[in-house]
N, C-alpha and C. Protein backbone atom coordinates (compact mmCIF):
# COMPACT_ATOMS: atom_id res chain seq x y z
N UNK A 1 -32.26 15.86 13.73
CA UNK A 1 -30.86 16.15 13.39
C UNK A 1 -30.31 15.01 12.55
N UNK A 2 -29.73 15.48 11.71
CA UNK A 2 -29.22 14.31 10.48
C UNK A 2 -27.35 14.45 10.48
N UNK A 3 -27.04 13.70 10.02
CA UNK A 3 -26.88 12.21 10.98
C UNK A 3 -27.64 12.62 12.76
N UNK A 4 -27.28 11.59 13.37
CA UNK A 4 -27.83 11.75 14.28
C UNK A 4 -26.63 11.66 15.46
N UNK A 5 -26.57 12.14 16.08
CA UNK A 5 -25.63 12.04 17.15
C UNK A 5 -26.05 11.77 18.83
N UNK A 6 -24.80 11.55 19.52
CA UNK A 6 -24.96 11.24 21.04
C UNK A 6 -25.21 12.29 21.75
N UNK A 7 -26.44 12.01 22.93
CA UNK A 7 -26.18 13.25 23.57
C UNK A 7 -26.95 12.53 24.80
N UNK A 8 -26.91 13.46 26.41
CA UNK A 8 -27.84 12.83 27.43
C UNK A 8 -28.85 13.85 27.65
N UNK A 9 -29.46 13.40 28.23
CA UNK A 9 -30.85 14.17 28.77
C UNK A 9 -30.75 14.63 30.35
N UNK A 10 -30.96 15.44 31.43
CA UNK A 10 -31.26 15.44 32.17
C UNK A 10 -32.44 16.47 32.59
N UNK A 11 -32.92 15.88 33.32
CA UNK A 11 -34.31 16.77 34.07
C UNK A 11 -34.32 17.12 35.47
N UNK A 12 -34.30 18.46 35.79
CA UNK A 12 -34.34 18.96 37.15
C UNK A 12 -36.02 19.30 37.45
N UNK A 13 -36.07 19.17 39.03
CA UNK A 13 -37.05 19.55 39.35
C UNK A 13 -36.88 20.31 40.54
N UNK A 14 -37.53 21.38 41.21
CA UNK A 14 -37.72 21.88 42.35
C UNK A 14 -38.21 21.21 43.66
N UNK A 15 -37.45 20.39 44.01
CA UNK A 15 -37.75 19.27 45.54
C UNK A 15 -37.81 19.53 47.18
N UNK A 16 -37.81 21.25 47.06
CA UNK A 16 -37.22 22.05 48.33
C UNK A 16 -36.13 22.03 48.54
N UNK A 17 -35.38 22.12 47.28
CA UNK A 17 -33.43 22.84 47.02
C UNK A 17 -33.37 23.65 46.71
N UNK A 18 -34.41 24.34 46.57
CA UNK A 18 -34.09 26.26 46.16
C UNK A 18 -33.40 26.11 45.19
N UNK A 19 -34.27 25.62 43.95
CA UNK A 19 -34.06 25.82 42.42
C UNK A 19 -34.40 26.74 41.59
N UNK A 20 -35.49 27.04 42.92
CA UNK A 20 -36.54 28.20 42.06
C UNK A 20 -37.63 28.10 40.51
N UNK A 21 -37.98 26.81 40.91
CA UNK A 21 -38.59 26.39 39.74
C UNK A 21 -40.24 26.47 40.06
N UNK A 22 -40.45 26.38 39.41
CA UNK A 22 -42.46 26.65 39.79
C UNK A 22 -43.00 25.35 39.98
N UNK A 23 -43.40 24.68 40.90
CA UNK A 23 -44.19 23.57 41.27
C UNK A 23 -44.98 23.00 39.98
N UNK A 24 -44.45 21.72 39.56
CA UNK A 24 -45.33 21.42 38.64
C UNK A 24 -44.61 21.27 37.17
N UNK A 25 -43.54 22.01 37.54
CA UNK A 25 -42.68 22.54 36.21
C UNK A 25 -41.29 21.77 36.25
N UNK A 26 -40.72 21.73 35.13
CA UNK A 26 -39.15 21.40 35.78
C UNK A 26 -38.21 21.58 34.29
N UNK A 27 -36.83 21.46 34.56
CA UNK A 27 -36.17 21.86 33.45
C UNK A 27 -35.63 21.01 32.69
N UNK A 28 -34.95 20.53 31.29
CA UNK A 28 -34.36 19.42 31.03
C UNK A 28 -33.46 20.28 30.41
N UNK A 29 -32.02 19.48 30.82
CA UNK A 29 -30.76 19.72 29.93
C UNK A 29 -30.32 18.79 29.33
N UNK A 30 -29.87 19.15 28.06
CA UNK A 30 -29.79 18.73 27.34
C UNK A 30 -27.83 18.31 26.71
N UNK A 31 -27.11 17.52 26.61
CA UNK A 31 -26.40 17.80 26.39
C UNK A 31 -25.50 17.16 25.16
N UNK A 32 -24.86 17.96 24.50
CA UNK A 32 -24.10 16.87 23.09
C UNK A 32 -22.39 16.93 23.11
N UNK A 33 -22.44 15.80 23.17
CA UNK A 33 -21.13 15.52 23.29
C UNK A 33 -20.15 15.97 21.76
N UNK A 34 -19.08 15.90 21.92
CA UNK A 34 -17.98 16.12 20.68
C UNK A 34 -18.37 15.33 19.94
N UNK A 35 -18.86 15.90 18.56
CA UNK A 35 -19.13 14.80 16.91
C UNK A 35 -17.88 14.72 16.23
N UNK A 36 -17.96 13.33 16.12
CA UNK A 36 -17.16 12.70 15.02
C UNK A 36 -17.34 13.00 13.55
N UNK A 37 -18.69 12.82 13.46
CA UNK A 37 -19.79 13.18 12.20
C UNK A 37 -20.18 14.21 11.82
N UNK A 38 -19.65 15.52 11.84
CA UNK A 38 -20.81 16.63 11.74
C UNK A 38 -20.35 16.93 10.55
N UNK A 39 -20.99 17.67 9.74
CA UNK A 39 -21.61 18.76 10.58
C UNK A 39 -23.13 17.99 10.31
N UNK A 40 -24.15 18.46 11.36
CA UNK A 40 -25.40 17.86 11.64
C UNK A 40 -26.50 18.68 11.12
N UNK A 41 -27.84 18.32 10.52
CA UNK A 41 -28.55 18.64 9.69
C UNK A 41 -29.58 19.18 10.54
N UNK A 42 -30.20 20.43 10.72
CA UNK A 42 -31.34 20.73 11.44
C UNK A 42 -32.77 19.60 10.82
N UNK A 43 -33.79 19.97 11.49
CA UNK A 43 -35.14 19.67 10.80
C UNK A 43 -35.33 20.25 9.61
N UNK A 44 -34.51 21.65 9.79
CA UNK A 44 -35.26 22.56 8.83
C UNK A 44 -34.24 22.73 7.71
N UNK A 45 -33.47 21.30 7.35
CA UNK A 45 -32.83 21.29 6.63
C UNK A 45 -31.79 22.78 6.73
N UNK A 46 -31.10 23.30 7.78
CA UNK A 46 -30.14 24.40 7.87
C UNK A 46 -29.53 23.89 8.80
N UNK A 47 -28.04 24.37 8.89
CA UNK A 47 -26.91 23.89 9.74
C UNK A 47 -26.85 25.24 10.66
N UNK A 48 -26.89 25.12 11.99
CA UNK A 48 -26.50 25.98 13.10
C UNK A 48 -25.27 26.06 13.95
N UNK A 49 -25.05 27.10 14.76
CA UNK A 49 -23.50 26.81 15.29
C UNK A 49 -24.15 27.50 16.59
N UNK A 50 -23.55 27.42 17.87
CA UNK A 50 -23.86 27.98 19.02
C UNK A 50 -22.38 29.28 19.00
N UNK A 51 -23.13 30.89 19.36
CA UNK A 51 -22.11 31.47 19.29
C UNK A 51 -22.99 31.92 20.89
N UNK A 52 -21.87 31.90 21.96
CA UNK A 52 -22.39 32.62 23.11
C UNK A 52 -23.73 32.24 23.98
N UNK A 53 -24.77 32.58 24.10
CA UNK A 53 -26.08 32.13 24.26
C UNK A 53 -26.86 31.84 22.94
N UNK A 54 -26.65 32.49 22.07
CA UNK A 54 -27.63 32.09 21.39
C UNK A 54 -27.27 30.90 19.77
N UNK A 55 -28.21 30.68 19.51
CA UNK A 55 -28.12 29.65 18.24
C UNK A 55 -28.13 30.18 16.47
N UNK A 56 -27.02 30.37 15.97
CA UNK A 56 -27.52 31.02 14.83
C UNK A 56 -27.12 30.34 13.29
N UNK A 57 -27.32 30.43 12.26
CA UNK A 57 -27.20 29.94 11.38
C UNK A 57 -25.72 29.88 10.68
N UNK A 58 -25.28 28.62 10.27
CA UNK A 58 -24.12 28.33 10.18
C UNK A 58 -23.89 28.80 8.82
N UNK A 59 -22.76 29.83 8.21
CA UNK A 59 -22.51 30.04 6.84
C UNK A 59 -22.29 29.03 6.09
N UNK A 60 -21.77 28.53 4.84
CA UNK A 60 -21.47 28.23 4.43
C UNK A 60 -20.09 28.05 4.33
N UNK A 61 -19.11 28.67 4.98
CA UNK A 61 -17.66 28.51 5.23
C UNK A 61 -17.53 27.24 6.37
N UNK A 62 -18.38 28.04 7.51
CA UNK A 62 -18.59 26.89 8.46
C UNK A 62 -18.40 25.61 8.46
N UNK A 63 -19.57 25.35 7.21
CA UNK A 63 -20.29 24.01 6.76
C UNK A 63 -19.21 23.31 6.20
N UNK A 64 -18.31 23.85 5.67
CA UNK A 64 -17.42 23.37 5.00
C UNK A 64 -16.28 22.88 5.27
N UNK A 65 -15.82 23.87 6.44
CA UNK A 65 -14.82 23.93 7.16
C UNK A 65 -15.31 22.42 8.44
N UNK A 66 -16.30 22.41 9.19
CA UNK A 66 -16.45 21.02 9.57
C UNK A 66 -16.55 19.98 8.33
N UNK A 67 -17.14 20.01 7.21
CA UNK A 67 -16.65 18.75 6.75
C UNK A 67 -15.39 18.36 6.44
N UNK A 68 -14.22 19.27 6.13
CA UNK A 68 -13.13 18.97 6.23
C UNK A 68 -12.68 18.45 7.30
N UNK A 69 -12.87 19.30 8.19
CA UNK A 69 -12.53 18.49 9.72
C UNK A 69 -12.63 17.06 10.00
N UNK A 70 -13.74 16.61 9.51
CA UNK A 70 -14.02 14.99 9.22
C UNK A 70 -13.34 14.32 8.48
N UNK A 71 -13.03 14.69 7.63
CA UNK A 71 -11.43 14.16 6.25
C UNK A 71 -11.00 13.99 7.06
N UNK A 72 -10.44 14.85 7.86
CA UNK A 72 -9.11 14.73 8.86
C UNK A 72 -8.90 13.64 9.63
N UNK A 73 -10.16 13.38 10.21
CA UNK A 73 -10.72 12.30 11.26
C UNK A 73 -10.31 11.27 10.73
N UNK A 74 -10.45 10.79 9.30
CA UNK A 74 -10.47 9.64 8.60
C UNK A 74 -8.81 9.01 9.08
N UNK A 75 -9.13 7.73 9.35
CA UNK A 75 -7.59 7.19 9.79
C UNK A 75 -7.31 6.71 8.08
N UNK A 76 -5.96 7.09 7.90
CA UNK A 76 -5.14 6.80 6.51
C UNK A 76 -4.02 5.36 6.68
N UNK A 77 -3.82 4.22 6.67
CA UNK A 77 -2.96 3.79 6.59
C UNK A 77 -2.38 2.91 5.86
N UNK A 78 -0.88 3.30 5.85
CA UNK A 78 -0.36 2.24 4.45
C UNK A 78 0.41 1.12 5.39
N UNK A 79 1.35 0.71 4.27
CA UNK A 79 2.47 -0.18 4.63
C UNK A 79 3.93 -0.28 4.32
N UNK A 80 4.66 -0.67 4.64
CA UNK A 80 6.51 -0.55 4.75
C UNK A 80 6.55 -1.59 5.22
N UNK A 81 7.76 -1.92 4.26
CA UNK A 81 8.92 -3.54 4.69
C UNK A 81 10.09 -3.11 5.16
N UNK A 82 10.78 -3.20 6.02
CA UNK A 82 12.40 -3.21 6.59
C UNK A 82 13.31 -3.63 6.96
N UNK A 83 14.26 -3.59 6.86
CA UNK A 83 15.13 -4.92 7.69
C UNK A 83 14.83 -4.22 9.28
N UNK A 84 15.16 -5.29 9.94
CA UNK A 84 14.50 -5.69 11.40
C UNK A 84 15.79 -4.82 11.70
N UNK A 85 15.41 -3.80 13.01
CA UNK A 85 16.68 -2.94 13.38
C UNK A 85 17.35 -4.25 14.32
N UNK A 86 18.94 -4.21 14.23
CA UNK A 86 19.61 -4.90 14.78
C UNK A 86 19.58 -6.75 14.66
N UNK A 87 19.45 -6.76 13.61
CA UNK A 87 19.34 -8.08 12.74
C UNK A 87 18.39 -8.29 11.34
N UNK A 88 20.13 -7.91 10.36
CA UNK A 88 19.70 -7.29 9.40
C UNK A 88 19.04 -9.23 8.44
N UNK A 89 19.10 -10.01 8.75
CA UNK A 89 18.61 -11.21 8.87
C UNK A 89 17.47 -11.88 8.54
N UNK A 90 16.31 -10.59 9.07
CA UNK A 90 15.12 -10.86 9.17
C UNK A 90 14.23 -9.63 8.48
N UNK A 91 13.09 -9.09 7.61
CA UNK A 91 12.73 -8.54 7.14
C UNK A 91 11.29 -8.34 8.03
N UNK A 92 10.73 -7.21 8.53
CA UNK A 92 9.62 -6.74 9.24
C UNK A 92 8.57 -6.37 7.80
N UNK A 93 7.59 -6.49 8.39
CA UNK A 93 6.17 -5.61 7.98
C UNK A 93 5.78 -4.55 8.70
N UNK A 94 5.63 -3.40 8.28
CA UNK A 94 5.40 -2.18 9.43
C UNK A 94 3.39 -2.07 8.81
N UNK A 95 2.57 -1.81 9.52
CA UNK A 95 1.30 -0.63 9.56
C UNK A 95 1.28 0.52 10.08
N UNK A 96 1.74 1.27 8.90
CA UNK A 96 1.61 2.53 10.11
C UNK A 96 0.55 4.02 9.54
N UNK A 97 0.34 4.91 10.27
CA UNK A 97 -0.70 5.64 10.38
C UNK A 97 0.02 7.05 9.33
N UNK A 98 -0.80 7.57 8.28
CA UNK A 98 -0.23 8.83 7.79
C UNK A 98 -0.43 10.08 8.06
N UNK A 99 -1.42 9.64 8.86
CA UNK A 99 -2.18 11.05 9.70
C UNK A 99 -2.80 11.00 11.22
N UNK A 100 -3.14 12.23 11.58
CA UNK A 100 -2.95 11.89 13.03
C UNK A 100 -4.26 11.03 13.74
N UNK A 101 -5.26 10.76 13.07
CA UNK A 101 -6.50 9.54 12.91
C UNK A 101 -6.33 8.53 13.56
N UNK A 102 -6.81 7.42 14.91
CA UNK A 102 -6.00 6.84 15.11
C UNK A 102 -7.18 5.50 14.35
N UNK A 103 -6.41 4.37 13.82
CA UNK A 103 -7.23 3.41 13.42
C UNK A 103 -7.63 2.19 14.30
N UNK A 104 -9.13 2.13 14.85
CA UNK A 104 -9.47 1.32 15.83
C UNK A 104 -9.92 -0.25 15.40
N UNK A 105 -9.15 -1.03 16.39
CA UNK A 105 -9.50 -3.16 16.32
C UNK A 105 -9.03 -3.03 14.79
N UNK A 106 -8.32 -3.01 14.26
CA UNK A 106 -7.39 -2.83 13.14
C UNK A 106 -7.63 -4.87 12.90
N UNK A 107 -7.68 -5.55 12.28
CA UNK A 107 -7.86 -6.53 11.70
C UNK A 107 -7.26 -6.80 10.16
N UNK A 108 -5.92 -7.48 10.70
CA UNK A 108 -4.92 -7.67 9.32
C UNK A 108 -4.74 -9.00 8.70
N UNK A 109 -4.68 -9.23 7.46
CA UNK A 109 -5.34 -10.53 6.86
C UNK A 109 -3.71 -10.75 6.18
N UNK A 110 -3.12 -11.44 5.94
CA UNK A 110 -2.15 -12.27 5.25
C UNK A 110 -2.29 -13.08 4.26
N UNK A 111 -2.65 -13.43 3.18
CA UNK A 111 -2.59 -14.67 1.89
C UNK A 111 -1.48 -14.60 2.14
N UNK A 112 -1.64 -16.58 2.13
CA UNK A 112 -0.27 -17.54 1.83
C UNK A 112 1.38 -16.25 2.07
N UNK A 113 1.44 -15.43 3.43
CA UNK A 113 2.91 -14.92 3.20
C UNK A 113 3.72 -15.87 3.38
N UNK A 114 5.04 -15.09 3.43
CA UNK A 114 6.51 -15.83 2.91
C UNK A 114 6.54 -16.42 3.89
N UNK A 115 8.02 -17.20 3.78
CA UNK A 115 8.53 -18.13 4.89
C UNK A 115 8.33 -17.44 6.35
N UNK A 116 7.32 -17.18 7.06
CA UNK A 116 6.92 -17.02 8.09
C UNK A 116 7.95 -17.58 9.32
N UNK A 117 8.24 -16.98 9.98
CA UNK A 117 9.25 -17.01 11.93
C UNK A 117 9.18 -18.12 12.41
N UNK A 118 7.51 -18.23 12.52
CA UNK A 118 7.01 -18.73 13.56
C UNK A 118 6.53 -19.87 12.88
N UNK A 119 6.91 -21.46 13.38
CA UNK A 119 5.78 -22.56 12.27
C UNK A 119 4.97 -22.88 12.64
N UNK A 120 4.39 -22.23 13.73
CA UNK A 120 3.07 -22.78 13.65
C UNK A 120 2.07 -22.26 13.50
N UNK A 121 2.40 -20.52 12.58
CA UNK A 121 1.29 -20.09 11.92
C UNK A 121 0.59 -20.79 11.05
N UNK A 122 -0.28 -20.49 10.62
CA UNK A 122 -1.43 -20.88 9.60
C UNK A 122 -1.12 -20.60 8.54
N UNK A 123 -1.67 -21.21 7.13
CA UNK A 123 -1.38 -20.88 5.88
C UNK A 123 -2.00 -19.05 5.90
N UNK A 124 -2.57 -18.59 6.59
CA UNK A 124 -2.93 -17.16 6.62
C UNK A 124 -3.02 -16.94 7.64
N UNK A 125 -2.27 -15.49 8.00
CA UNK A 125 -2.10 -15.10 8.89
C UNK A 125 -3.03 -14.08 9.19
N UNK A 126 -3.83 -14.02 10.39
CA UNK A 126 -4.61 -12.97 10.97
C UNK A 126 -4.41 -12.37 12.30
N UNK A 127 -4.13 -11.17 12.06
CA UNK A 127 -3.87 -10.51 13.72
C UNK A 127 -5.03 -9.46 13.74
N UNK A 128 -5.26 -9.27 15.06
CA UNK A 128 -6.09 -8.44 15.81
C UNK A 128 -5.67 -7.23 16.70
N UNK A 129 -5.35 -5.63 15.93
CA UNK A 129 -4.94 -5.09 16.65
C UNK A 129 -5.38 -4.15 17.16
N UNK A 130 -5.86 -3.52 18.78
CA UNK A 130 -6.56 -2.52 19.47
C UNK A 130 -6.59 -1.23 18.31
N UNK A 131 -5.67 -0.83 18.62
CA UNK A 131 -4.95 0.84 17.96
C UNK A 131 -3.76 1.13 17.09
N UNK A 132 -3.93 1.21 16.21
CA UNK A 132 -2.91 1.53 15.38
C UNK A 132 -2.52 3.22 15.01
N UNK A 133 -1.46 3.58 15.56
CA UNK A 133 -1.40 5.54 14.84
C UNK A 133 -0.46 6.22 14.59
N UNK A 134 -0.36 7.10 15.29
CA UNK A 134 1.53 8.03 14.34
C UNK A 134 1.91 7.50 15.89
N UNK A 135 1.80 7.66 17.07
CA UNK A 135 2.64 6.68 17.97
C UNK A 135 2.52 5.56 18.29
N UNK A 136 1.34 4.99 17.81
CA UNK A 136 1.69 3.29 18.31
C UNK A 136 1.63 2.57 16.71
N UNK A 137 2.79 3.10 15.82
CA UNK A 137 2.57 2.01 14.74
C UNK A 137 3.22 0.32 14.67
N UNK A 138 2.68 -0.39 13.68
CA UNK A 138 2.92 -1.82 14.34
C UNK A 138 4.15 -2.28 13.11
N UNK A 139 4.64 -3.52 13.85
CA UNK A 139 5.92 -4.15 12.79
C UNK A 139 5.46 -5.24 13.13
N UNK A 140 5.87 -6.45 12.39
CA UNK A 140 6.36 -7.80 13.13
C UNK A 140 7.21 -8.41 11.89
N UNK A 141 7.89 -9.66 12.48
CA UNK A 141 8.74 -10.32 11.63
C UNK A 141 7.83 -10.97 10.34
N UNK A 142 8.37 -11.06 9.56
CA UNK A 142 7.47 -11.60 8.65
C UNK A 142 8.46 -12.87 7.74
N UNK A 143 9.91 -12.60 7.38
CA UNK A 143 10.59 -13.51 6.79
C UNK A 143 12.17 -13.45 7.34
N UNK A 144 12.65 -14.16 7.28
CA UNK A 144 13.99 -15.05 7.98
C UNK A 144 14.70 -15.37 6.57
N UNK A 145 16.28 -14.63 6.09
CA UNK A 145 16.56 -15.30 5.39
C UNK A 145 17.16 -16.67 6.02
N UNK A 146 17.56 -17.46 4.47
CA UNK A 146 18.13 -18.80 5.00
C UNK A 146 19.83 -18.29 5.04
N UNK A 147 20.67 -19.19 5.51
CA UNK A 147 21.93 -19.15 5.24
C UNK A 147 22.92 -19.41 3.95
N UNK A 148 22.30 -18.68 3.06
CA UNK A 148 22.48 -18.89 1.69
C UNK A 148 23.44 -18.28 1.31
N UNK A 149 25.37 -18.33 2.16
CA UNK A 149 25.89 -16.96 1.77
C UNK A 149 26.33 -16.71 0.01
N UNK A 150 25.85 -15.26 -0.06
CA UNK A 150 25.91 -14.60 -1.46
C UNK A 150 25.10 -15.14 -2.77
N UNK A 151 24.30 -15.48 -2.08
CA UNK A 151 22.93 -16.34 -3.25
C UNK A 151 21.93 -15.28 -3.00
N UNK A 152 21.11 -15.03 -3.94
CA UNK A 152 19.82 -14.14 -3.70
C UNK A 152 18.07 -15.08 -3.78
N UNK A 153 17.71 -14.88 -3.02
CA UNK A 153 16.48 -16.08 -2.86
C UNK A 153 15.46 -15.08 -3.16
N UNK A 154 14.57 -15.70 -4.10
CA UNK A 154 13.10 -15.12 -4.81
C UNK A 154 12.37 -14.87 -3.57
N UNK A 155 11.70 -13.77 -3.71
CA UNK A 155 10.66 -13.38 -2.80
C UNK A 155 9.17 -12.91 -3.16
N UNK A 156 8.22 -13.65 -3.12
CA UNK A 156 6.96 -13.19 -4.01
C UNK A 156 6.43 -12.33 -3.35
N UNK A 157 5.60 -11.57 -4.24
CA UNK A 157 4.91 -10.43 -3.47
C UNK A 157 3.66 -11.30 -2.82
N UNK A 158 3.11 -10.55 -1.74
CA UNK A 158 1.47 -11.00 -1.61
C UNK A 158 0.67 -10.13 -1.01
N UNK A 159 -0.37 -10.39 -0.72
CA UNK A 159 -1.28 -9.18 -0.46
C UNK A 159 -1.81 -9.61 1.27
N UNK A 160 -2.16 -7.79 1.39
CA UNK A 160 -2.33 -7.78 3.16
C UNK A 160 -3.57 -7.34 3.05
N UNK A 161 -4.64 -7.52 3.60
CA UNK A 161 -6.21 -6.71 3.87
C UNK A 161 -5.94 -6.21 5.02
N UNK A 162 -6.38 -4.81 5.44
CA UNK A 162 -6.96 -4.47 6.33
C UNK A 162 -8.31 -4.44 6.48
N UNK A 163 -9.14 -3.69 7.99
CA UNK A 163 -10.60 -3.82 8.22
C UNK A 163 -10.09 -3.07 9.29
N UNK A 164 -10.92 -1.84 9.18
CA UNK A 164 -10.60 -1.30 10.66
C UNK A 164 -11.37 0.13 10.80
N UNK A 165 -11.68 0.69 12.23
CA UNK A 165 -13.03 1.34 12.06
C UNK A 165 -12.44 2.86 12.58
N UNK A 166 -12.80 4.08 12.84
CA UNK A 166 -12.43 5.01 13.71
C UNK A 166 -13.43 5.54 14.91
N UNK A 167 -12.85 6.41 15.21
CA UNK A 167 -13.73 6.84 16.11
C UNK A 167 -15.22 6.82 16.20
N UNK A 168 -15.80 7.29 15.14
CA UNK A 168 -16.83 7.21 14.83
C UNK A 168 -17.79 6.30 14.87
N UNK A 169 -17.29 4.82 14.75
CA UNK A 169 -17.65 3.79 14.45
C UNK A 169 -17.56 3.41 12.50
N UNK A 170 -17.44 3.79 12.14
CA UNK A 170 -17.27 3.94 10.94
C UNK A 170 -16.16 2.93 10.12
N UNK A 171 -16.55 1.98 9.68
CA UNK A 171 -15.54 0.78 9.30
C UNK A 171 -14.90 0.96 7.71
N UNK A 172 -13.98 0.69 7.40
CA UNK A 172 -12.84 0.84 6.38
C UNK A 172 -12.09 -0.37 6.17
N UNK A 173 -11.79 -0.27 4.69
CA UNK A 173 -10.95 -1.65 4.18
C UNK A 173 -10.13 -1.06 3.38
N UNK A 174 -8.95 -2.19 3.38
CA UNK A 174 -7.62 -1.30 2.49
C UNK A 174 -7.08 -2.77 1.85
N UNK A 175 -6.35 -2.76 0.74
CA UNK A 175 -5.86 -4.15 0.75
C UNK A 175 -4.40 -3.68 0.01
N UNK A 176 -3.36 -3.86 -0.14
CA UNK A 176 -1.97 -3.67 -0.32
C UNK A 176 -1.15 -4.46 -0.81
N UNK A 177 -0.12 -4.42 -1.90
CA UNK A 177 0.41 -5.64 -2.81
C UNK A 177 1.79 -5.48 -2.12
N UNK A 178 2.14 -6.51 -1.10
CA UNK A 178 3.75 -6.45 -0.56
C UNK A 178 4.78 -7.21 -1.24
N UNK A 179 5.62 -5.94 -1.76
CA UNK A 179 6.73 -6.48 -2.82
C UNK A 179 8.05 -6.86 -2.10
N UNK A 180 8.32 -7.25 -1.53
CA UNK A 180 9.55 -7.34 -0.58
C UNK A 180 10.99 -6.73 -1.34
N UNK A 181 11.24 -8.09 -2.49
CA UNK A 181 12.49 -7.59 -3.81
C UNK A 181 12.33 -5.86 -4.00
N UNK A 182 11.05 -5.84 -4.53
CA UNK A 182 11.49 -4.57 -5.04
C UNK A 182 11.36 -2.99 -4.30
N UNK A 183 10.46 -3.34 -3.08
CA UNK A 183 10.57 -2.07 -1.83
C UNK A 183 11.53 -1.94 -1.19
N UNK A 184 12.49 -3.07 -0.98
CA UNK A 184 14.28 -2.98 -0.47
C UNK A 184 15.14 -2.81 -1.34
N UNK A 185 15.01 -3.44 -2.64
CA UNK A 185 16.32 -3.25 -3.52
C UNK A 185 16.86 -4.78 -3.76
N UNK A 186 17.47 -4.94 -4.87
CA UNK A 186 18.19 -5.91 -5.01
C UNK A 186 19.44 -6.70 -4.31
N UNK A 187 19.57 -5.89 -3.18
CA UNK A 187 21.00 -6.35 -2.40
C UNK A 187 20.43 -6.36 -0.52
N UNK A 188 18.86 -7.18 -0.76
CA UNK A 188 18.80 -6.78 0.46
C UNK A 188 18.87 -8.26 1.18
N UNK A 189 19.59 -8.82 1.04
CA UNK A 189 20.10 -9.86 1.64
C UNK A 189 21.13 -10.04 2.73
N UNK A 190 21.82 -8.95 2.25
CA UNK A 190 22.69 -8.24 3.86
C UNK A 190 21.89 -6.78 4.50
N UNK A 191 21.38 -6.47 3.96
CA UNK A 191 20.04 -5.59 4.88
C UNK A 191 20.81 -4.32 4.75
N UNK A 192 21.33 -3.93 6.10
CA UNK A 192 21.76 -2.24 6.20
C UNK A 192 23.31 -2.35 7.23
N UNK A 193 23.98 -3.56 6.54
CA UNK A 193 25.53 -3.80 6.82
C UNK A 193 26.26 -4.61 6.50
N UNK A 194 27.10 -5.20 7.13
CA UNK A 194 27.75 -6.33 6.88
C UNK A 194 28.22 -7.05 7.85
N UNK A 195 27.07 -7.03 9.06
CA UNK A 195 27.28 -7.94 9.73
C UNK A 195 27.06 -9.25 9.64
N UNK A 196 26.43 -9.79 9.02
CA UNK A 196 26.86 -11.18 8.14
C UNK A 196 27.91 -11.75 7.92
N UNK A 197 28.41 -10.87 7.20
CA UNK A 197 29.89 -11.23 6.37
C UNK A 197 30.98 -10.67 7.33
N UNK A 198 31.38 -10.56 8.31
CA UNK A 198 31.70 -10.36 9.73
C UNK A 198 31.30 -11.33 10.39
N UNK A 199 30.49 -11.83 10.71
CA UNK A 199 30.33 -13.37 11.65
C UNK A 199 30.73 -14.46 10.55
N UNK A 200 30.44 -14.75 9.12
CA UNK A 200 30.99 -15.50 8.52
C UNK A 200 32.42 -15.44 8.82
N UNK A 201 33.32 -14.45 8.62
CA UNK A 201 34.74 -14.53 8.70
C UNK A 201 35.15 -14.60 10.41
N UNK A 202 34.65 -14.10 11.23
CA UNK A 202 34.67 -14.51 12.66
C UNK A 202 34.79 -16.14 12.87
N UNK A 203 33.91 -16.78 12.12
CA UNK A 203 33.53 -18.12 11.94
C UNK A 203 34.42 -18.89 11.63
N UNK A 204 35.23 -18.37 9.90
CA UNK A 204 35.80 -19.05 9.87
C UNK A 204 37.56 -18.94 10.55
N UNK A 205 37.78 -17.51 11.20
CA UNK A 205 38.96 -17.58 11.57
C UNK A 205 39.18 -18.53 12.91
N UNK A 206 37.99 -18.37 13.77
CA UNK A 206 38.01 -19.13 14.97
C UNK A 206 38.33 -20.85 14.47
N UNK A 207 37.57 -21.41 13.13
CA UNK A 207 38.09 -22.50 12.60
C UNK A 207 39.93 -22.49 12.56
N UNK A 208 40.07 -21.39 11.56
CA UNK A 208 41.62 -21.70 11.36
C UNK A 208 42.45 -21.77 13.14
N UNK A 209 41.98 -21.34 13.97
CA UNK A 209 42.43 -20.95 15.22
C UNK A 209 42.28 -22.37 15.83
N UNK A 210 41.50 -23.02 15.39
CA UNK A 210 41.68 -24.47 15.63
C UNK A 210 42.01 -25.70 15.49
């Protein structure tokens, strides 16, 4: 069988359990689990399908119709920048899944990103993530503006690698150019309000109040 797939073996024998097997003789089952990979190649170079008891030759619709099925399988994923819900302040990186595929030990690479949260990341950032999919997609902080009110601060793009495998075992690479300026817009320095400029004037009235 081409590719080759998982399956177990078992063997019965007649031990005086009233199996009804003939002394000497015994049965093996055979069993195949759900393919990731198919559709699977006989010896005889022909594709088969099990209808009922018996084994019969797979059309050509068939054949086709499982390899699509496998497209499907394929985990798809891009990327999105956002302002951070509820602190429009900080700008996220999202990974998320475009199809229902889920992408497995997901391994995300960073060149030199922006002014990073946290200082005691590394000049590159690498995370390690189990599962990535349409419900568990990932964010994290990635840049902090400064307190620059009504100044606009340059933001370079840089690039993200992925590495990440599916079900199958089957490993995949993606790599992605993150534009921050120009996937938000030119005014994204107050994000998705004006709560900024509301604590600035909070700020300074509590001054005059003093």
């Amino acid at each position: 069988m081409t590719p080759k797939s998982a399956y177990a073996v078992h063997s019965i024998e007649d031990n005086g359990s009233g199996c009804n097997i003939e002394p000497g003789k015994g049965v093996f089952l055979i069993g195949f689990g759900e393919s990731e990979i198919g559709p699977h190649m006989a010896n005889d170079h022909r594709y088969y399908i099990r209808a009922g008891a018996h084994t019969l030759p797979a059309n050509h619709f068939i054949v086709e119709a499982i390899h699509a099925r496998r497209g499907l399988r394929t985990p798809l994923l891009s990327h999105l920048v956002r302002v951070k819900p509820g602190n429009s302040g900080v700008i996220q990186l999202g990974i998320v899944a475009l199809n229902a595929a889920a992408a497995i030990n997901v391994s995300i690479k960073i060149d030199a990103p922006p002014k990073i949260l946290h200082s005691n990341f590394e000049e590159k950032l690498s995370l390690q993530i189990p599962i990535i999919c349409e419900k568990f997609p990932l964010f994290f902080d990635i840049y902090e503006y400064e307190n620059t009110f009504g100044r606009q601060k340059i933001l370079p793009p840089f690039e993200i690698n992925l590495t990440y495998s599916d079900m199958a075992n089957r490993t995949y690479q993606q790599s992605f150019e993150v534009d921050i300026a120009r996937q938000l817009g030119p005014n994204i320095i107050w994000g998705n309000g004006y709560d900024r400029i509301e604590k600035e004037l909070r700020n300074i009235a509590s001054a005059i109040e003093k």
